[in-house]
N, C-alpha and C. Protein backbone atom coordinates (compact mmCIF):
# COMPACT_ATOMS: atom_id res chain seq x y z
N UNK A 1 -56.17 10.52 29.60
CA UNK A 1 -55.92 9.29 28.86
C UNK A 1 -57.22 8.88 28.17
N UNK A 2 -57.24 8.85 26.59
CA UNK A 2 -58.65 8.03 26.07
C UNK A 2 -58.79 6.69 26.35
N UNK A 3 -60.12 6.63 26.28
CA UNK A 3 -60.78 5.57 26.62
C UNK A 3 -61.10 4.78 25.07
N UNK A 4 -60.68 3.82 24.92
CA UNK A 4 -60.02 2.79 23.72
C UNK A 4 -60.84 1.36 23.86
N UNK A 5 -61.32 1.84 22.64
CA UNK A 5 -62.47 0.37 21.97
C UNK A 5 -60.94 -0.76 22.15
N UNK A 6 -62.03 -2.20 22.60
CA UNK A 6 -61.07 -3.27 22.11
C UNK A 6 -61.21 -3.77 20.87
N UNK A 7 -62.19 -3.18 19.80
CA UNK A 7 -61.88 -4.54 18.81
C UNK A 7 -60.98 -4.33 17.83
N UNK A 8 -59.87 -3.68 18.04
CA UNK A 8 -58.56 -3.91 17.40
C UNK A 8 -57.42 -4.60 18.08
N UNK A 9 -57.90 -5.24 19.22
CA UNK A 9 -56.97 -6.05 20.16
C UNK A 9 -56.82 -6.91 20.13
N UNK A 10 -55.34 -7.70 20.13
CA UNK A 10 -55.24 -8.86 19.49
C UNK A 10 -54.13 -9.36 20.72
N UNK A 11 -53.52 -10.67 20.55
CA UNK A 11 -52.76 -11.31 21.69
C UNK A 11 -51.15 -11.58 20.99
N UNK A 12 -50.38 -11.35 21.59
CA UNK A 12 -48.91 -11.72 20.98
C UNK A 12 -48.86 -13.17 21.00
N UNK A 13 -48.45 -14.03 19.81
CA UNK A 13 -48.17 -14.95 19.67
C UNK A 13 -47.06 -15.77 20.06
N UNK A 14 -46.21 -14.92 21.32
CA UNK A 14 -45.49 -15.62 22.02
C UNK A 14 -45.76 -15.25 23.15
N UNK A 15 -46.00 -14.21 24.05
CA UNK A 15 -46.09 -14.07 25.21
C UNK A 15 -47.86 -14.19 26.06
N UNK A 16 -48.56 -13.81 24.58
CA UNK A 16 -50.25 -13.92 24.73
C UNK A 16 -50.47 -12.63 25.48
N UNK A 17 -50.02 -11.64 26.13
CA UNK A 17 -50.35 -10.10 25.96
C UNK A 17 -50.86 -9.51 25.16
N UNK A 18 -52.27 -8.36 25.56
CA UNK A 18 -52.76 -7.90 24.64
C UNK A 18 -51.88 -7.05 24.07
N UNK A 19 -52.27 -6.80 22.63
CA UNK A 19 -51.23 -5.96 22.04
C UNK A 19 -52.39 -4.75 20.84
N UNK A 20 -51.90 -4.12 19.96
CA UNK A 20 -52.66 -3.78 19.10
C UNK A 20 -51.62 -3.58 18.21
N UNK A 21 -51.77 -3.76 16.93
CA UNK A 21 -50.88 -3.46 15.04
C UNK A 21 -50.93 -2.28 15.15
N UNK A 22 -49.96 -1.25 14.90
CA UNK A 22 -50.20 0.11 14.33
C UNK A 22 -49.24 0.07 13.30
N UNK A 23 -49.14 0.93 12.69
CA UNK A 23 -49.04 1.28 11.10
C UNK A 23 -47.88 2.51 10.68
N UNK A 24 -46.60 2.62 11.05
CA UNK A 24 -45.84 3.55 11.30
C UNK A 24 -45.67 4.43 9.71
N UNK A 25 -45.17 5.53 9.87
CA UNK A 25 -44.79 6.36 8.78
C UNK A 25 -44.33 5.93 8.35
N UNK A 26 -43.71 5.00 8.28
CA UNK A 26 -42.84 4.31 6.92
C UNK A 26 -43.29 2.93 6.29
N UNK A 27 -44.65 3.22 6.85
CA UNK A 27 -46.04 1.94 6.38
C UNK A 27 -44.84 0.30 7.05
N UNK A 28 -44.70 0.16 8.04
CA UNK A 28 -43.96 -0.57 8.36
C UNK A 28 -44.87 -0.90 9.62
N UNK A 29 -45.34 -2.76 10.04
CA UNK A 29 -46.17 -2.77 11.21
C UNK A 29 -45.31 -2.71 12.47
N UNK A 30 -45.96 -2.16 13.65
CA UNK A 30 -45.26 -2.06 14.94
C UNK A 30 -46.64 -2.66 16.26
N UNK A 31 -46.08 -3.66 16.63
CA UNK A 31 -47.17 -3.60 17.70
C UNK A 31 -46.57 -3.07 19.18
N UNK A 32 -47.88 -2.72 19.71
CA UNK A 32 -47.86 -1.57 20.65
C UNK A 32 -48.79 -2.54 22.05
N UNK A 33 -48.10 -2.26 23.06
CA UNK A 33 -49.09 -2.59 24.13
C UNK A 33 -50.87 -2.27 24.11
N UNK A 34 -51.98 -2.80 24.05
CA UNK A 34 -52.95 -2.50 23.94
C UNK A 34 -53.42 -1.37 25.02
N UNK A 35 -53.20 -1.45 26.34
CA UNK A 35 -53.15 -0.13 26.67
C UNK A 35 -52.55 1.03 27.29
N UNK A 36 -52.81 2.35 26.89
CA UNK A 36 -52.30 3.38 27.30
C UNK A 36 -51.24 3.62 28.07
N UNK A 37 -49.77 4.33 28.32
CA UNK A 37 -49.04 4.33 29.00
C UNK A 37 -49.50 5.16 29.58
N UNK A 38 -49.68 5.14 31.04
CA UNK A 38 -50.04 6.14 31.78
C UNK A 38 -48.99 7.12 32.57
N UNK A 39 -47.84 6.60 32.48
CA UNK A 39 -46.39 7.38 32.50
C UNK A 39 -45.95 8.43 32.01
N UNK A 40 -44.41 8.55 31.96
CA UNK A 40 -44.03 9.25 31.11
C UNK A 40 -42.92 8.07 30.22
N UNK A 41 -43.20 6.73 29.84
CA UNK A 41 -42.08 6.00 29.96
C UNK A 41 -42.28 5.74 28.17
N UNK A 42 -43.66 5.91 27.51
CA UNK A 42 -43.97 5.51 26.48
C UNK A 42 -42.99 6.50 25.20
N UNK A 43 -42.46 5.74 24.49
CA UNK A 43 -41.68 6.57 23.34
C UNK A 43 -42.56 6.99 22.39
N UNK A 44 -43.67 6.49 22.02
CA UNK A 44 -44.44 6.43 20.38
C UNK A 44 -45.52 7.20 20.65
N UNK A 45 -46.53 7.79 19.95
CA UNK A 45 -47.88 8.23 20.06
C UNK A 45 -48.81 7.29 18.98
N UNK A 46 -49.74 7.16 19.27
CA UNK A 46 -50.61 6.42 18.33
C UNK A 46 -51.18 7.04 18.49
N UNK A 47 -52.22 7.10 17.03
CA UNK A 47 -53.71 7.39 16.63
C UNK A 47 -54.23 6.78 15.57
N UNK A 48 -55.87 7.28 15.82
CA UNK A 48 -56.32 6.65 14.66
C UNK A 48 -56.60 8.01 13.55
N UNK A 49 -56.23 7.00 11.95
CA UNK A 49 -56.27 8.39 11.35
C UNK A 49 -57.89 8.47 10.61
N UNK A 50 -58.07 9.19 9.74
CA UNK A 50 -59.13 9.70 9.62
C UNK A 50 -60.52 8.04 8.65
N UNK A 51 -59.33 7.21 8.35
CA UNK A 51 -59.91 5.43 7.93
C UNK A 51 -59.98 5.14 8.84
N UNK A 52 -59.47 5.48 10.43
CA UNK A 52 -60.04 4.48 11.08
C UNK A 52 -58.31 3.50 11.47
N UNK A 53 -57.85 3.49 10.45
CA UNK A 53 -56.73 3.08 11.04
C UNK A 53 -55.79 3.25 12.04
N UNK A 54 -55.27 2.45 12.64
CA UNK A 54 -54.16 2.80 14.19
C UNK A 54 -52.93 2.96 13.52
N UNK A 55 -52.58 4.73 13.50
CA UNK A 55 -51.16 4.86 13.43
C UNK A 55 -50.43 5.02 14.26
N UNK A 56 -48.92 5.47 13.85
CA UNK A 56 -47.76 5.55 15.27
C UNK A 56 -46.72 6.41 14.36
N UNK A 57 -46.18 7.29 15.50
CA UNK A 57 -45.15 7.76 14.98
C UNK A 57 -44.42 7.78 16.28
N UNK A 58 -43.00 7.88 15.95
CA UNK A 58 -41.70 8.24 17.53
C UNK A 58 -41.93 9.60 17.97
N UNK A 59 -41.56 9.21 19.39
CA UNK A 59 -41.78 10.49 20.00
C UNK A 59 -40.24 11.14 19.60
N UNK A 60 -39.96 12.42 19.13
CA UNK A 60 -38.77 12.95 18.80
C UNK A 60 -38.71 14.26 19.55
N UNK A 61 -37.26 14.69 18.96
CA UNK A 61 -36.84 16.10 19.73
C UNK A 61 -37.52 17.11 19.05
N UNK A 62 -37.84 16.82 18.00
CA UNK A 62 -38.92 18.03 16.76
C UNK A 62 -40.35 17.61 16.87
N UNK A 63 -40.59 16.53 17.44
CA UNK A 63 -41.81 16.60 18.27
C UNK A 63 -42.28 15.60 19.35
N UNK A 64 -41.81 16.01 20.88
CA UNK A 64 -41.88 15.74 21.66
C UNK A 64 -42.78 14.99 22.01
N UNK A 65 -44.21 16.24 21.56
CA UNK A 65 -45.56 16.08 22.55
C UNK A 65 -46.64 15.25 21.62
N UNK A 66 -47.41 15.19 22.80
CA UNK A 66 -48.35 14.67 21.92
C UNK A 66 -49.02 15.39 21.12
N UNK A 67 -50.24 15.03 19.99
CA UNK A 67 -50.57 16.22 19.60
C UNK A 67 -52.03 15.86 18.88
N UNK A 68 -53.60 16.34 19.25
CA UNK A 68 -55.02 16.22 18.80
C UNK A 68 -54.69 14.95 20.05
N UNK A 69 -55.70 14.01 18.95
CA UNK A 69 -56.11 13.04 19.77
C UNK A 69 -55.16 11.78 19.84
N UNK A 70 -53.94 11.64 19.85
CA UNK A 70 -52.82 11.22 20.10
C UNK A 70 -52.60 9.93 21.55
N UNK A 71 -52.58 9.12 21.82
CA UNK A 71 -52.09 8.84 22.67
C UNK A 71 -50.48 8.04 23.20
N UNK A 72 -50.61 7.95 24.27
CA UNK A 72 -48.94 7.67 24.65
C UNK A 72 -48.67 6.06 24.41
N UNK A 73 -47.84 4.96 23.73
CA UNK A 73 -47.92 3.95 24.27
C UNK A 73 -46.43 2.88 24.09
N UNK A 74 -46.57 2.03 24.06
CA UNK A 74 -44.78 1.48 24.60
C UNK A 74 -44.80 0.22 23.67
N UNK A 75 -44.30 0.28 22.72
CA UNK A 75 -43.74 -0.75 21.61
C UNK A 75 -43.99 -1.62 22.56
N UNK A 76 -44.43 -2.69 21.92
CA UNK A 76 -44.21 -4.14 22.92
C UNK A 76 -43.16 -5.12 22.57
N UNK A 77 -42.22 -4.63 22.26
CA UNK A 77 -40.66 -5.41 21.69
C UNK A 77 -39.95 -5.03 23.31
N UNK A 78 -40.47 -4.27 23.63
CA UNK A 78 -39.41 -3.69 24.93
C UNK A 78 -39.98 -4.33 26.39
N UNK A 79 -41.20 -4.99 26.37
CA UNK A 79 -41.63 -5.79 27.41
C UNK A 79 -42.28 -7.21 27.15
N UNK A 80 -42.12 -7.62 26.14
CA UNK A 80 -42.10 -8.96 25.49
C UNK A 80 -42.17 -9.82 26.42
N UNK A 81 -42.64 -10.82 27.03
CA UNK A 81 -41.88 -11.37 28.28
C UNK A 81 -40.98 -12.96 27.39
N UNK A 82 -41.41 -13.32 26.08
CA UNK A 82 -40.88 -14.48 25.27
C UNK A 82 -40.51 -14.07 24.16
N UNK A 83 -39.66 -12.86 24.02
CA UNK A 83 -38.86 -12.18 22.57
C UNK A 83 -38.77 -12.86 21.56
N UNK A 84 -38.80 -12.82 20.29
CA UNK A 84 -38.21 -13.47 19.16
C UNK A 84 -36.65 -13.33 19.59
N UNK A 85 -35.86 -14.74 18.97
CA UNK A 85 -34.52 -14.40 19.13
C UNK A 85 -33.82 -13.32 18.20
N UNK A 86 -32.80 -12.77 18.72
CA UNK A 86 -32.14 -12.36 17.39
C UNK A 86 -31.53 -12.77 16.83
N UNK A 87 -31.55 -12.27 15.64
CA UNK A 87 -30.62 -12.69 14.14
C UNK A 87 -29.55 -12.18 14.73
N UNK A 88 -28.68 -13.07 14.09
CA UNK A 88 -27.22 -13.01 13.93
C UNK A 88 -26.65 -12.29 12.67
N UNK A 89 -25.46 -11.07 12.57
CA UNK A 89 -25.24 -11.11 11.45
C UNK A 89 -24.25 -11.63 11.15
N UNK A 90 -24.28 -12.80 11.22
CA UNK A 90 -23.20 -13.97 10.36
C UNK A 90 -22.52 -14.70 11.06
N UNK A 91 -21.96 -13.60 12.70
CA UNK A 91 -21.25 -14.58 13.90
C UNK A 91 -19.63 -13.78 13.49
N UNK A 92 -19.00 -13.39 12.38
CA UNK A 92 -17.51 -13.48 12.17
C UNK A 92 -17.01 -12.82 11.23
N UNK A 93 -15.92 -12.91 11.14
CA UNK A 93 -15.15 -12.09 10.00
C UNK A 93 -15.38 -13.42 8.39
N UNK A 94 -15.43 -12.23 7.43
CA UNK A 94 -15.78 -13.14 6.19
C UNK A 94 -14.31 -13.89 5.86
N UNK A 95 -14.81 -14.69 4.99
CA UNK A 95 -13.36 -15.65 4.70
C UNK A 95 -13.19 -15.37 3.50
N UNK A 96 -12.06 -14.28 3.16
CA UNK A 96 -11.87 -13.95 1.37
C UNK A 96 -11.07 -15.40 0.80
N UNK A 97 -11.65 -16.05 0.00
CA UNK A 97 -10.77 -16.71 -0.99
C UNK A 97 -9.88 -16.31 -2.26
N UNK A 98 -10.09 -15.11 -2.60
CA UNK A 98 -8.71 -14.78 -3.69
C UNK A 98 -9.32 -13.31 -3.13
N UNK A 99 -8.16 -12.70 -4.11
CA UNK A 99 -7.84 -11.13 -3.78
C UNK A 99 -8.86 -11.09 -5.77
N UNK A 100 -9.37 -9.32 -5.55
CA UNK A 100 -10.09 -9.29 -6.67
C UNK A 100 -8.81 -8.72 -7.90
N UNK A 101 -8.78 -8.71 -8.54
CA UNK A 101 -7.80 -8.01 -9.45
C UNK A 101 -7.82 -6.91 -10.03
N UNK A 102 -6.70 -6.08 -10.15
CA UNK A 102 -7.27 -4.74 -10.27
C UNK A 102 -7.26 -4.30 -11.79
N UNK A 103 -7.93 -3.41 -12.24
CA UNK A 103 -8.17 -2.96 -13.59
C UNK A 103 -6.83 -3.60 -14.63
N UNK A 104 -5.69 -3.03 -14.10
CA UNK A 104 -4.59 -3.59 -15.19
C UNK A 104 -4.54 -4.96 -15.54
N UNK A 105 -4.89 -5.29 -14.49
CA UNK A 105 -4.37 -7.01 -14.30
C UNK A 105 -5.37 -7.47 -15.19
N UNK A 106 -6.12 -7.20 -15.41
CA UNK A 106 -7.42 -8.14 -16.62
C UNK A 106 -6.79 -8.59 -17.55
């Protein structure tokens, strides 16, 4: 397991757990427990890439393992202890007010 500078460590703004930003392949932010899963329980690998930046990618069936200097670590959406709520999508069935008309009917 590497041994990991803190000054990219920051606190969740609802639960106050350290956490760290990483930067997923689809340039989309994900924060990650600040440290290391020492398990086998962690889904993601992080690293830093060659800026210096903390990336992440999923652990998948086309690539399992870890890989260079890679480490293991566990989204922090999944141990949150004060979650954001979730969105709703909408609650219900929509309420059509007319039927649309079809080509002839114009």
């Amino acid at each position: 397991m590497p041994k990991l500078s803190d000054h990219d460590v920051t606190t969740c703004e609802r639960c106050g757990d350290r956490i760290r930003w990483t930067v997923t392949a689809a340039g989309r932010p994900l924060p990650v427990n600040a440290d290391p899963d020492p398990g086998e329980f962690g889904n993601t690998a992080a690293y830093y890439d060659g800026t210096g930046r903390l990336r992440s990618r999923g652990l998948s069936k086309e690539r399992p393992v870890l890989e260079h200097h890679e480490w293991r670590a566990i989204p922090h959406f999944t141990n949150c202890s004060a979650p954001a709520p979730r969105r709703s999508g909408g609650g219900g069935r929509r309420v059509r007010t007319q039927v649309r008309p079809a080509p002839w009917q114009r």
